[in-house]
C-alpha atoms as a PDB file:
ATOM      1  CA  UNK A   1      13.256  31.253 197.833  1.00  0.00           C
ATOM      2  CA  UNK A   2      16.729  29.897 197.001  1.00  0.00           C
ATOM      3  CA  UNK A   3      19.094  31.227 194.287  1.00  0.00           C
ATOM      4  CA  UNK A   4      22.561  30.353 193.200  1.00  0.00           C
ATOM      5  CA  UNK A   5      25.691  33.248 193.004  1.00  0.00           C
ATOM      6  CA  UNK A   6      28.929  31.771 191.550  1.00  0.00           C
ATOM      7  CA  UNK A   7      32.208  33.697 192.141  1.00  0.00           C
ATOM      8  CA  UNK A   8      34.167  32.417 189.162  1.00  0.00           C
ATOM      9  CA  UNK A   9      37.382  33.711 188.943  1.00  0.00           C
ATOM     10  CA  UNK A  10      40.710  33.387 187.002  1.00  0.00           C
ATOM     11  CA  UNK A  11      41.894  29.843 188.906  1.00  0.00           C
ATOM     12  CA  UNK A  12      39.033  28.190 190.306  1.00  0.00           C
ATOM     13  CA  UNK A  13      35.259  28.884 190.761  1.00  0.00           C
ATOM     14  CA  UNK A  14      33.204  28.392 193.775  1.00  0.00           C
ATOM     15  CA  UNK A  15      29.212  28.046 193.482  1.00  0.00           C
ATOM     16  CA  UNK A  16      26.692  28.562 196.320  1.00  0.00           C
ATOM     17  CA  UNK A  17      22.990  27.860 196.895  1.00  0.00           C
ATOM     18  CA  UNK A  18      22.216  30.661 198.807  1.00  0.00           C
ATOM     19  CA  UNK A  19      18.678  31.806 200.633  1.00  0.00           C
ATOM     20  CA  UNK A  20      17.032  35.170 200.587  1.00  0.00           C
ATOM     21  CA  UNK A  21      18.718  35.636 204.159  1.00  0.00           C
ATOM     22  CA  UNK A  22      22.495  35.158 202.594  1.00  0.00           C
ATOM     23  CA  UNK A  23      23.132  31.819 204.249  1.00  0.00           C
ATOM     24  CA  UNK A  24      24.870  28.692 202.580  1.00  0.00           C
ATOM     25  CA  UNK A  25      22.451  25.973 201.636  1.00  0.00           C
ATOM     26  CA  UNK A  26      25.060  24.364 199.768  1.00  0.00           C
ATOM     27  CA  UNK A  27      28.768  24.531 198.372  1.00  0.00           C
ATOM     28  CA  UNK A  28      29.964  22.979 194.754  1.00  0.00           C
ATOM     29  CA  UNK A  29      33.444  24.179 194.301  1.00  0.00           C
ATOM     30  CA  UNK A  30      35.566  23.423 191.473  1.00  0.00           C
ATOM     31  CA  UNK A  31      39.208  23.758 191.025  1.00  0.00           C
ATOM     32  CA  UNK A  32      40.247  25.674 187.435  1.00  0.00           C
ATOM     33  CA  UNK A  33      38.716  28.985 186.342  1.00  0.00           C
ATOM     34  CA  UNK A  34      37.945  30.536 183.261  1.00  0.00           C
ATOM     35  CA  UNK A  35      42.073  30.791 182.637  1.00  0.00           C
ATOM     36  CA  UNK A  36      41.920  26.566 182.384  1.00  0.00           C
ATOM     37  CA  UNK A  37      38.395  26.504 180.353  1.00  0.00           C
ATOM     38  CA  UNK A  38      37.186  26.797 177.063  1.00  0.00           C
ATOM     39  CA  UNK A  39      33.675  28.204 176.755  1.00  0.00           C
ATOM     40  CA  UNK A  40      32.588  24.598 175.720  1.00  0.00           C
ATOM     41  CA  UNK A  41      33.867  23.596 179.769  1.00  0.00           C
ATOM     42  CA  UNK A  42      32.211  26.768 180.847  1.00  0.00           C
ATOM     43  CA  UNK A  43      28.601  26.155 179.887  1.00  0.00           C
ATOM     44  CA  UNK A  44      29.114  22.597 181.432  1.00  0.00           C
ATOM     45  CA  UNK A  45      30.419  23.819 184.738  1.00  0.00           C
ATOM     46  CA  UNK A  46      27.293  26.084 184.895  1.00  0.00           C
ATOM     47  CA  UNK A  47      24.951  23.181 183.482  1.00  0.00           C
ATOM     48  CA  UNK A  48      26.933  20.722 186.276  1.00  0.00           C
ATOM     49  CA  UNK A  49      26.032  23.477 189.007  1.00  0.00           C
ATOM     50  CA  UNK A  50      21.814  23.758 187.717  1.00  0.00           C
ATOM     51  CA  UNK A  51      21.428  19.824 187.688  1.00  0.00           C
ATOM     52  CA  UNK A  52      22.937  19.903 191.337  1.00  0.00           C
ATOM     53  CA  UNK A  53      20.655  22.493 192.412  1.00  0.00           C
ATOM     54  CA  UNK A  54      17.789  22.791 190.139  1.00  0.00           C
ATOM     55  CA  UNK A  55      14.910  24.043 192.293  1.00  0.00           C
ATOM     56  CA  UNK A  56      17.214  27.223 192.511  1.00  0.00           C
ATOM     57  CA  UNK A  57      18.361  27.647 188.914  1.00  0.00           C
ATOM     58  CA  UNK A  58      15.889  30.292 188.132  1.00  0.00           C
ATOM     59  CA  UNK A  59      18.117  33.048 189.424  1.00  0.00           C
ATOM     60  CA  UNK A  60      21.935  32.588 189.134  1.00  0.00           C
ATOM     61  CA  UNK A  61      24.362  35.265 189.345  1.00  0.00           C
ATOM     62  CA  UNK A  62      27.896  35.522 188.391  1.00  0.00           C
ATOM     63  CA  UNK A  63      30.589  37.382 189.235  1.00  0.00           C
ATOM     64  CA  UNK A  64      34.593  37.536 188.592  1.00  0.00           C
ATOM     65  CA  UNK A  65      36.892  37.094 185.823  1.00  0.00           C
ATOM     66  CA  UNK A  66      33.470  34.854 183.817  1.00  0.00           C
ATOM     67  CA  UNK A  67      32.861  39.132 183.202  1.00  0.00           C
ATOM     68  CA  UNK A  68      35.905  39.942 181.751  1.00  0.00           C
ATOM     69  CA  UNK A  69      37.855  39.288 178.200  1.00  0.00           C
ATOM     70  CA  UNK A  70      39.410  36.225 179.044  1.00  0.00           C
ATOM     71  CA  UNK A  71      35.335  34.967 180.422  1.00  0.00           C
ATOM     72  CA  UNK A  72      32.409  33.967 178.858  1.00  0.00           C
ATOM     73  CA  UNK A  73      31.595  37.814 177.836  1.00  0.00           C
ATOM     74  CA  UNK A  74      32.826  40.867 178.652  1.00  0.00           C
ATOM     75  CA  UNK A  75      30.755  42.880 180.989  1.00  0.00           C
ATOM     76  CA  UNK A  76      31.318  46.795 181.317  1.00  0.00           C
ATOM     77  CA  UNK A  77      33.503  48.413 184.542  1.00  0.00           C
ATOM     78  CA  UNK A  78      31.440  50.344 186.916  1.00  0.00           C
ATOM     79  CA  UNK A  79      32.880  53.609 187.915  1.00  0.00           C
ATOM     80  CA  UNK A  80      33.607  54.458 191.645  1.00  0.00           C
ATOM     81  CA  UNK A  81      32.041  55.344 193.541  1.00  0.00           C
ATOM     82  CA  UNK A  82      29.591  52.592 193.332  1.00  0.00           C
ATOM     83  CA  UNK A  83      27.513  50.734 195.766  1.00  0.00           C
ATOM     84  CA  UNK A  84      25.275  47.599 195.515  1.00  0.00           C
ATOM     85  CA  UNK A  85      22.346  49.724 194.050  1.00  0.00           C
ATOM     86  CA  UNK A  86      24.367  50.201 191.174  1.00  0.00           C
ATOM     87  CA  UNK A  87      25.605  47.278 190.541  1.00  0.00           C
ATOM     88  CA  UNK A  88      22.511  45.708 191.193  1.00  0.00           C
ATOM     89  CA  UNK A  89      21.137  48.081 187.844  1.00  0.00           C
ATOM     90  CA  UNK A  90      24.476  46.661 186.134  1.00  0.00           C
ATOM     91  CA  UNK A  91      24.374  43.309 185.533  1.00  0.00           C
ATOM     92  CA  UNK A  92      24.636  41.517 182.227  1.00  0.00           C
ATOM     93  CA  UNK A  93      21.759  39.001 181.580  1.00  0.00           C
ATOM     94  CA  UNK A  94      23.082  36.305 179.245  1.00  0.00           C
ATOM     95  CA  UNK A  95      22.891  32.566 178.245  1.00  0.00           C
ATOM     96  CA  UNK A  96      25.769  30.087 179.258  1.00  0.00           C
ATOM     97  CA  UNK A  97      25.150  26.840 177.100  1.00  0.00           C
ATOM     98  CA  UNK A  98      21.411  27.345 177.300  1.00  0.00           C
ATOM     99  CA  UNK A  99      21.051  28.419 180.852  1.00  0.00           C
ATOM    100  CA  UNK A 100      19.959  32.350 181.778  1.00  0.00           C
ATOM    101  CA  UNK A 101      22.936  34.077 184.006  1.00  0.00           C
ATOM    102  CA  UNK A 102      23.058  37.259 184.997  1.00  0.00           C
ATOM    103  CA  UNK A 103      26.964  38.424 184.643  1.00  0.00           C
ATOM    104  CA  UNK A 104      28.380  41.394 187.498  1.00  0.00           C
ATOM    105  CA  UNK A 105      29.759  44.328 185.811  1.00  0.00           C
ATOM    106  CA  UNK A 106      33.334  44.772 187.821  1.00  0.00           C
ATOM    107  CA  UNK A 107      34.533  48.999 188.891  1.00  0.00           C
ATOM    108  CA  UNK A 108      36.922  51.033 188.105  1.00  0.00           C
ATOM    109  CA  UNK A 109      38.509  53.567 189.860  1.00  0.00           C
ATOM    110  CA  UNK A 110      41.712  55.949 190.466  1.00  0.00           C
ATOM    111  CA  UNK A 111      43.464  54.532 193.353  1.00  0.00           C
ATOM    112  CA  UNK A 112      45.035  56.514 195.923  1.00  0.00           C
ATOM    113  CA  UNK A 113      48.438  56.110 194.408  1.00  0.00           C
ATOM    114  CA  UNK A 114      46.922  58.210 191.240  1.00  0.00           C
ATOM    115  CA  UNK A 115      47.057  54.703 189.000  1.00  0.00           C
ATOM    116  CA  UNK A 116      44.097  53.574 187.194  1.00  0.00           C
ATOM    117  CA  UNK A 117      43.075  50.262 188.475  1.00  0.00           C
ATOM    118  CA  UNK A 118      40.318  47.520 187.933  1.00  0.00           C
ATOM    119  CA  UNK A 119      38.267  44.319 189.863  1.00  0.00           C
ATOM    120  CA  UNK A 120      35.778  41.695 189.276  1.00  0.00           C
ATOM    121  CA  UNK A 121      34.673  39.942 191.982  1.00  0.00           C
ATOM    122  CA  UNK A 122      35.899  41.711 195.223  1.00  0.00           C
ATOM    123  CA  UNK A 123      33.538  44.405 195.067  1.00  0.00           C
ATOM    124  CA  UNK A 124      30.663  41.880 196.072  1.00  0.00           C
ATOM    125  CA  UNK A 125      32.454  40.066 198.898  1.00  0.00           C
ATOM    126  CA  UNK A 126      33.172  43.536 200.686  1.00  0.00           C
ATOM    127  CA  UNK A 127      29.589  44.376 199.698  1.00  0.00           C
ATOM    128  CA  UNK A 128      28.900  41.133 201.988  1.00  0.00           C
ATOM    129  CA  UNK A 129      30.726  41.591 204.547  1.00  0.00           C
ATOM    130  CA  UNK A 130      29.029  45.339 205.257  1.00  0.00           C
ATOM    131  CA  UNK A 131      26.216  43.405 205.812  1.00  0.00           C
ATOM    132  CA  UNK A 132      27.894  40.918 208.313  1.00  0.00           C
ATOM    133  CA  UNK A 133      29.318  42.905 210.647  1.00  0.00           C
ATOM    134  CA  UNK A 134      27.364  47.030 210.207  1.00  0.00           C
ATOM    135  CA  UNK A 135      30.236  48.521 211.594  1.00  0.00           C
ATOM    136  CA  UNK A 136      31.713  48.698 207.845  1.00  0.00           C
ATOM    137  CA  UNK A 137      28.795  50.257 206.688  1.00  0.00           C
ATOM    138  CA  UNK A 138      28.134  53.312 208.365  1.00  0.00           C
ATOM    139  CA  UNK A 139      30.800  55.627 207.381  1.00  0.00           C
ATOM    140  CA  UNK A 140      34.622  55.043 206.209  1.00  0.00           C
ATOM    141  CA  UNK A 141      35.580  51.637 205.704  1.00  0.00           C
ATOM    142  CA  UNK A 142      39.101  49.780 204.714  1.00  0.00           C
ATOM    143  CA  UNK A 143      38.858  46.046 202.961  1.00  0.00           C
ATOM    144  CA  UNK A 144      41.734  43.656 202.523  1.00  0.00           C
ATOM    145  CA  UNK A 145      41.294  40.823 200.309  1.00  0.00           C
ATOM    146  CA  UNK A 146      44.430  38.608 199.889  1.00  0.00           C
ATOM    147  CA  UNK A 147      45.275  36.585 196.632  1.00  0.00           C
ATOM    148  CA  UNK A 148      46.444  36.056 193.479  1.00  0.00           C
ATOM    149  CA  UNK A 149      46.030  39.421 192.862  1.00  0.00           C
ATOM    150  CA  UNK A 150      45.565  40.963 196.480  1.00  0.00           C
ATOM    151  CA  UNK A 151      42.822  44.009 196.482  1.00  0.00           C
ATOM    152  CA  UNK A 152      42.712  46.843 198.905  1.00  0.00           C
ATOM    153  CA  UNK A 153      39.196  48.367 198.806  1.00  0.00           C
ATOM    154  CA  UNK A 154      38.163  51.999 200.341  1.00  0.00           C
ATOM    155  CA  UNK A 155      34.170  52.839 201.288  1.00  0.00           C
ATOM    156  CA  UNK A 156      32.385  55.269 202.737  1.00  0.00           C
ATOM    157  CA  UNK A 157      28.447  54.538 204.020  1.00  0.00           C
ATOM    158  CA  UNK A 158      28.192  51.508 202.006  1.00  0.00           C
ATOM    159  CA  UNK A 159      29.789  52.407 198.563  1.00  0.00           C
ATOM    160  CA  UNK A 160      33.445  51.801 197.144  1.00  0.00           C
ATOM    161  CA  UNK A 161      34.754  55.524 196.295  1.00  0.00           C
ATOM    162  CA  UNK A 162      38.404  53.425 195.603  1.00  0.00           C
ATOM    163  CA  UNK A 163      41.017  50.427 195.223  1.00  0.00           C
ATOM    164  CA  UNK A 164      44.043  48.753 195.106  1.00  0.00           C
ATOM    165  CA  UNK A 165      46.112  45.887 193.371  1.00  0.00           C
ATOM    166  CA  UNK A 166      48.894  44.124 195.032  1.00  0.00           C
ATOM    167  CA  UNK A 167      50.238  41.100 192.863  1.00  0.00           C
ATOM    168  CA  UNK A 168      51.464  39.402 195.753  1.00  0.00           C
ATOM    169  CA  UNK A 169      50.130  35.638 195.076  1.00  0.00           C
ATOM    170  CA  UNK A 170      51.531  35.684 191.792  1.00  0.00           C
ATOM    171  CA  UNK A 171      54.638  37.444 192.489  1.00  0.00           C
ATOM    172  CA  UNK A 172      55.178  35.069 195.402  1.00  0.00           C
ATOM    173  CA  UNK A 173      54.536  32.238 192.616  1.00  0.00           C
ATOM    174  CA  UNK A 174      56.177  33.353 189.902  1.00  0.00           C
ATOM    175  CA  UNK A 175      59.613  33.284 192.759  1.00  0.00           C
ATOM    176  CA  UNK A 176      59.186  30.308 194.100  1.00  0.00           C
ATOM    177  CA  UNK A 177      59.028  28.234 190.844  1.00  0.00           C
ATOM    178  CA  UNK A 178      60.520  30.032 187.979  1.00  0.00           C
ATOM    179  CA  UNK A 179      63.288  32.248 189.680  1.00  0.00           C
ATOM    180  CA  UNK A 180      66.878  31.645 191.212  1.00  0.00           C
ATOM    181  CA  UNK A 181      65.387  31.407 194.555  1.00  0.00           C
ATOM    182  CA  UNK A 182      63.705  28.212 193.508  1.00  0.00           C
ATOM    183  CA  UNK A 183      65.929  25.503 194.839  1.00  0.00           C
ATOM    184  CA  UNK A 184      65.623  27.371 197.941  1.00  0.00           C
ATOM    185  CA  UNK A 185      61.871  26.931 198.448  1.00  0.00           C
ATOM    186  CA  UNK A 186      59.693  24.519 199.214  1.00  0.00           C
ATOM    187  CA  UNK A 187      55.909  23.426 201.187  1.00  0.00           C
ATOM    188  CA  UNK A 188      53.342  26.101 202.052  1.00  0.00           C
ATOM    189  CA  UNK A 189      54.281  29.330 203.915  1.00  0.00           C
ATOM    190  CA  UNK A 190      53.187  29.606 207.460  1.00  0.00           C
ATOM    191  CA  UNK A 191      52.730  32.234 210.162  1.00  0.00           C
ATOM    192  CA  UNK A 192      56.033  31.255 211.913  1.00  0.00           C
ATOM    193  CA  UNK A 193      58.987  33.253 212.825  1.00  0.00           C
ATOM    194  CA  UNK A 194      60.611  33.149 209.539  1.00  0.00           C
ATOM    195  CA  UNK A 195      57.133  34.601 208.166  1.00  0.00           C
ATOM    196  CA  UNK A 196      57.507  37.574 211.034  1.00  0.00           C
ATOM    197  CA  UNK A 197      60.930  38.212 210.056  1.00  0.00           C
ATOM    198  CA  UNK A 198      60.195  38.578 206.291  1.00  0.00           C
ATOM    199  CA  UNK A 199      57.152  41.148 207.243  1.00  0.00           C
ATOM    200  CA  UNK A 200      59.382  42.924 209.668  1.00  0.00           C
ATOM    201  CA  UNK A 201      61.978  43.245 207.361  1.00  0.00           C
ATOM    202  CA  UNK A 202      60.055  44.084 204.333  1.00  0.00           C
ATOM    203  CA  UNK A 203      58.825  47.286 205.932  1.00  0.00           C
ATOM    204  CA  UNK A 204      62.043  48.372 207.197  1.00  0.00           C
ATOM    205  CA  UNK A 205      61.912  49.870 203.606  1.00  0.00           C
ATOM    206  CA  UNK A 206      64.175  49.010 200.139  1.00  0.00           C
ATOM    207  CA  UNK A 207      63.114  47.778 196.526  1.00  0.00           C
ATOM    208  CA  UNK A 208      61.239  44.180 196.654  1.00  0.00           C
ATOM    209  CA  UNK A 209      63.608  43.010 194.153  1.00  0.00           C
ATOM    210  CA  UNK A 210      66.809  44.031 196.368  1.00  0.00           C
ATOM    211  CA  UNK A 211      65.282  42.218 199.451  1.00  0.00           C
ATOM    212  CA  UNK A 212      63.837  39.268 198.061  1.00  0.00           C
ATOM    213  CA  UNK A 213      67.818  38.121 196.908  1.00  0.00           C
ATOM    214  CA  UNK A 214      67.907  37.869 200.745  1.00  0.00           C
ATOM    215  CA  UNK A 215      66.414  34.678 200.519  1.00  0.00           C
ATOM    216  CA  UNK A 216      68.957  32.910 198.451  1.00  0.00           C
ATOM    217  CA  UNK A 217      71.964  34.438 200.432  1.00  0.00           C
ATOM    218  CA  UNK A 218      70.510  33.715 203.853  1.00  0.00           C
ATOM    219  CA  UNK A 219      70.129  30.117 202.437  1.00  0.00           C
ATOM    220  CA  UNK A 220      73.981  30.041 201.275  1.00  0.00           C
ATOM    221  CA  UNK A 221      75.267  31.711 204.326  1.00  0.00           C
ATOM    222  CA  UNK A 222      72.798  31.182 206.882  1.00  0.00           C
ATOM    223  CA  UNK A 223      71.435  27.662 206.436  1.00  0.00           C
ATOM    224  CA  UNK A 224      67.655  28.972 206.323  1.00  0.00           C
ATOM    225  CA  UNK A 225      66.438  26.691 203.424  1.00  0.00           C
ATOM    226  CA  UNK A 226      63.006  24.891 202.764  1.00  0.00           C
ATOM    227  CA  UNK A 227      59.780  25.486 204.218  1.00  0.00           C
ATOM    228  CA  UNK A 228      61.822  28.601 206.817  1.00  0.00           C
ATOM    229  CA  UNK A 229      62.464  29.885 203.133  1.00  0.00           C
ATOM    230  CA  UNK A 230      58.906  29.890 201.482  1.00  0.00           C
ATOM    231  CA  UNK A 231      57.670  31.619 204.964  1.00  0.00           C
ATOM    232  CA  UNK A 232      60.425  34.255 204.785  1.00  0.00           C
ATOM    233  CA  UNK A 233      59.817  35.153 200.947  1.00  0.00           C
ATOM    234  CA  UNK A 234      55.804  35.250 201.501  1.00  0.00           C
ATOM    235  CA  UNK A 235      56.799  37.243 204.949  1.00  0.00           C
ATOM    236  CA  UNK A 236      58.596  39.296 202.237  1.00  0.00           C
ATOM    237  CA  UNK A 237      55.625  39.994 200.201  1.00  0.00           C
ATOM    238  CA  UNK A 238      52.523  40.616 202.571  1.00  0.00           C
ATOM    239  CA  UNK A 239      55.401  43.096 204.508  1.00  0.00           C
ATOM    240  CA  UNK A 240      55.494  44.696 201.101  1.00  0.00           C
ATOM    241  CA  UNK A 241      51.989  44.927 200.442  1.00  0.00           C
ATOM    242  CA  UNK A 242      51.000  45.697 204.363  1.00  0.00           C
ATOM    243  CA  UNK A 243      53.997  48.761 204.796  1.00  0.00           C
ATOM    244  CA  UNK A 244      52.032  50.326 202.047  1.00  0.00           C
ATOM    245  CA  UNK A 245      48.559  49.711 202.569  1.00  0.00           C
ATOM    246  CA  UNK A 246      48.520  50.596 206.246  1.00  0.00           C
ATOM    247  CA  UNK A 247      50.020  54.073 205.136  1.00  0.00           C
ATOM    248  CA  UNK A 248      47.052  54.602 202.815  1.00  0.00           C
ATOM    249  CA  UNK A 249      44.871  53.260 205.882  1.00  0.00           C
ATOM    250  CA  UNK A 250      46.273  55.685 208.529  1.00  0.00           C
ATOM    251  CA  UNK A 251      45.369  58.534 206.330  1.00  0.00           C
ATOM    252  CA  UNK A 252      41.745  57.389 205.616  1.00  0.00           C
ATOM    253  CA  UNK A 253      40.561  56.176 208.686  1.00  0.00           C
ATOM    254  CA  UNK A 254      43.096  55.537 211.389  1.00  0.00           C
ATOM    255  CA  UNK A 255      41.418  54.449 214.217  1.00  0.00           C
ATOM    256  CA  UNK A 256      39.328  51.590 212.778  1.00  0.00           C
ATOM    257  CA  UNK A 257      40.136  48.291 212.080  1.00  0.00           C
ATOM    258  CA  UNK A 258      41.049  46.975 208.170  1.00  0.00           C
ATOM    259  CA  UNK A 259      38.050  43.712 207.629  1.00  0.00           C
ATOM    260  CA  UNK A 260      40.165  41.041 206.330  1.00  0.00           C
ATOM    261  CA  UNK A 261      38.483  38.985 203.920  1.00  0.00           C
ATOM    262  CA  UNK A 262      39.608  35.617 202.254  1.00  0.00           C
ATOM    263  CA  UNK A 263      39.857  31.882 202.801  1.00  0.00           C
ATOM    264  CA  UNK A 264      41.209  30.437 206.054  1.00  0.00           C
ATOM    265  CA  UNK A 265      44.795  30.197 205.079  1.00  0.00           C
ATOM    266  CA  UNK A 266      45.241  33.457 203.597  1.00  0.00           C
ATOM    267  CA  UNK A 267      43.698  35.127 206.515  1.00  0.00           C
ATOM    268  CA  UNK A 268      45.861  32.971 209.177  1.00  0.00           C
ATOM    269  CA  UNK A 269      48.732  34.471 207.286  1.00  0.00           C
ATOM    270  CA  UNK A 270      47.619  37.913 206.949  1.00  0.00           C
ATOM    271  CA  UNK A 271      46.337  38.138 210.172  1.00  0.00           C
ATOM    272  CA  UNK A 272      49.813  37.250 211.566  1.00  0.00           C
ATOM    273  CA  UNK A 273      51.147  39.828 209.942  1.00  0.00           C
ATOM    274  CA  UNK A 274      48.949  42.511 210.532  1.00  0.00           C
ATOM    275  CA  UNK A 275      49.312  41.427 214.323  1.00  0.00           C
ATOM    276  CA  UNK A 276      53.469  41.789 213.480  1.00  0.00           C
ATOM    277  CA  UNK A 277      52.745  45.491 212.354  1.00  0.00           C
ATOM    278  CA  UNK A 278      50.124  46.058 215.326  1.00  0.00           C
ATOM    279  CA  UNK A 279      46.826  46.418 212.827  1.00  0.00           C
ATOM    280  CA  UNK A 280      43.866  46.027 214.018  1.00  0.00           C
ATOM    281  CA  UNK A 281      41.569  43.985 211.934  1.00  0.00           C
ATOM    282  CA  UNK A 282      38.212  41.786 212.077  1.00  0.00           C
ATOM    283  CA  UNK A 283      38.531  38.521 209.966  1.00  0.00           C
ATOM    284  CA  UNK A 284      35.633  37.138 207.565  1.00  0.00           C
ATOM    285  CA  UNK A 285      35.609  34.233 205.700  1.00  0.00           C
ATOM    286  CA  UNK A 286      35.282  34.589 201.858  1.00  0.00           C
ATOM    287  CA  UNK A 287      32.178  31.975 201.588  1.00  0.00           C
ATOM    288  CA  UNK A 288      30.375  33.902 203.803  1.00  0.00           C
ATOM    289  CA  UNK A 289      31.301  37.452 202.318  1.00  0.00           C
ATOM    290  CA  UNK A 290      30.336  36.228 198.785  1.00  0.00           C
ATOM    291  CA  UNK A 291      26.737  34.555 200.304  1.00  0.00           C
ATOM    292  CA  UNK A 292      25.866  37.656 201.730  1.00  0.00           C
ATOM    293  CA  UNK A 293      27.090  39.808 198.652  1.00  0.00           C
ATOM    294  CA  UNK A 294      25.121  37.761 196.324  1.00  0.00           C
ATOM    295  CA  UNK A 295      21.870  38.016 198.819  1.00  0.00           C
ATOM    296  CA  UNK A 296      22.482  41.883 198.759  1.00  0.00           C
ATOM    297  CA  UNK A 297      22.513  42.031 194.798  1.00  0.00           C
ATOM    298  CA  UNK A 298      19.692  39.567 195.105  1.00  0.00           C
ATOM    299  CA  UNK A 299      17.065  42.140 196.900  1.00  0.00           C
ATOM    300  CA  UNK A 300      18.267  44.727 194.144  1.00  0.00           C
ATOM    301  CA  UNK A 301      16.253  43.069 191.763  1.00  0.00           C
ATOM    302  CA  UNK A 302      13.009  43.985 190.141  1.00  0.00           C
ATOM    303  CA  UNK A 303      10.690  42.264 191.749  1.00  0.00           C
ATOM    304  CA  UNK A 304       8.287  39.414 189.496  1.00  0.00           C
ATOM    305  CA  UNK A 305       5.011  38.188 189.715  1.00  0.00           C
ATOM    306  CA  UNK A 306       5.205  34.550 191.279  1.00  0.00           C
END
């Protein structure tokens, strides 16, 4: 039996046929998330995804910003610690247009740092990748997921006890086009050497905002303009967000390795940095982690007469 799990976030949405095993049958991704729809485009994104697969539109599941108050409706946060059981209880049946979905509550939690903090959508993806690779599932466990809004997740035996929010993606966004470093920066960061500078100097400590100026007066002094600038700033950032994180990680479980998880240019540039600060990690890719997730809350259902 086939079903479909879509992880619809804030900028984009991504829908998979998925079997009972938690492999990919089939991809239909679409660029624009519930920030760029109205709930008219909504329920014809989901109608768009049953016509494409609609021996499997029986069961589809939903998680990600659809759940929250900017979605379709807003489903309730789970508190931590919570594991797939529970969130398999959790979800929010509903009708999209005129098509059954069953919604993913998202968790909350105090992070480490003592801050309140909440997530929609990561919570299944490290949920996935437990059952990739059982190493994560057996006892302490630390989860990267890079983005917009970059999550750290902590587990122990298979359920999140705590989390994270970096806003590097945005913060890196919100530099390169809107601030004074702008004319400074431009193309796609890379895992170069201006990239390993930026980490290395990010974690040599000092406020973000005093060490990101660094890119406008290395470009007036220094000549380092262009794409050498975008790598530096992101460098920058994921230093940031790494120096801090790894701390956190030391303390928890220091001598096993963080499981990235994200798409394949995220994780080339984390992964460079993380080799940088000499973390040891084990990369999965984000399609698979949500396939498996979804297959996971899948087998948490009540089971039907056929």
């Amino acid at each position: 039996m086939q079903f479909i799990g879509v992880d619809w976030g804030s900028s984009n949405s991504r829908a998979y046929l998925i079997d009972e095993t938690g492999q990919i049958a089939g991809t239909h991704i679409q660029s624009g998330g519930v920030l760029q729809q109205s709930k008219k485009e909504m329920a014809e994104y989901v109608a768009s995804v049953r016509n494409l697969w609609p021996d499997a539109a029986d069961k589809i599941y939903a998680c990600g910003m659809i759940g929250s108050s900017i979605g379709w409706i807003e489903t309730p946060y789970l508190p931590c610690p919570a594991g797939v059981t529970e969130m398999g209880r959790s979800g929010v049946d509903t009708e999209i247009g005129d098509i059954r979905v069953q919604i993913q509550p998202g968790l909350s939690c105090r992070s480490p740092f003592g801050d309140c903090d909440v997530l929609r959508g990561e919570e299944l993806l490290a949920i996935g990748a437990m059952t990739i690779n059982s190493r994560f599932a057996s006892g302490r466990a630390c989860f990267c997921l890079p983005g917009t809004h970059s999550k750290w997740l902590l587990m122990d035996t298979g359920r999140v006890t705590s989390f994270w929010t970096n806003m590097t993606g945005e913060l890196f966004d919100l530099l390169a086009r809107q601030s004074l470093l702008r004319e400074f920066v431009s193309g796609c960061a890379a895992p170069d050497n201006a990239f390993r500078d930026g980490v290395a100097r990010s974690v040599q400590g000092g406020s973000i905002g005093r060490i990101a100026f660094h890119v406008r007066s290395r470009a007036l002094l220094e000549g380092f303009k262009g794409s050498h600038s975008t790598s530096y700033l992101s460098g920058l950032l994921v230093g940031s967000e790494l120096g801090e994180a790894l701390k956190i990680k030391k303390e928890y479980l220091p001598d096993e390795p963080v499981c990235l998880i994200g798409s394949k240019e995220l994780v080339r540039l984390y992964k460079y940095a993380m080799e940088t600060l000499g973390c040891e990690f084990i990369a999965i890719e984000s399609d698979r982690a949500a396939a498996a997730g979804f297959a996971a809350l899948h087998k948490q259902q009540p089971k039907t007469d056929e």
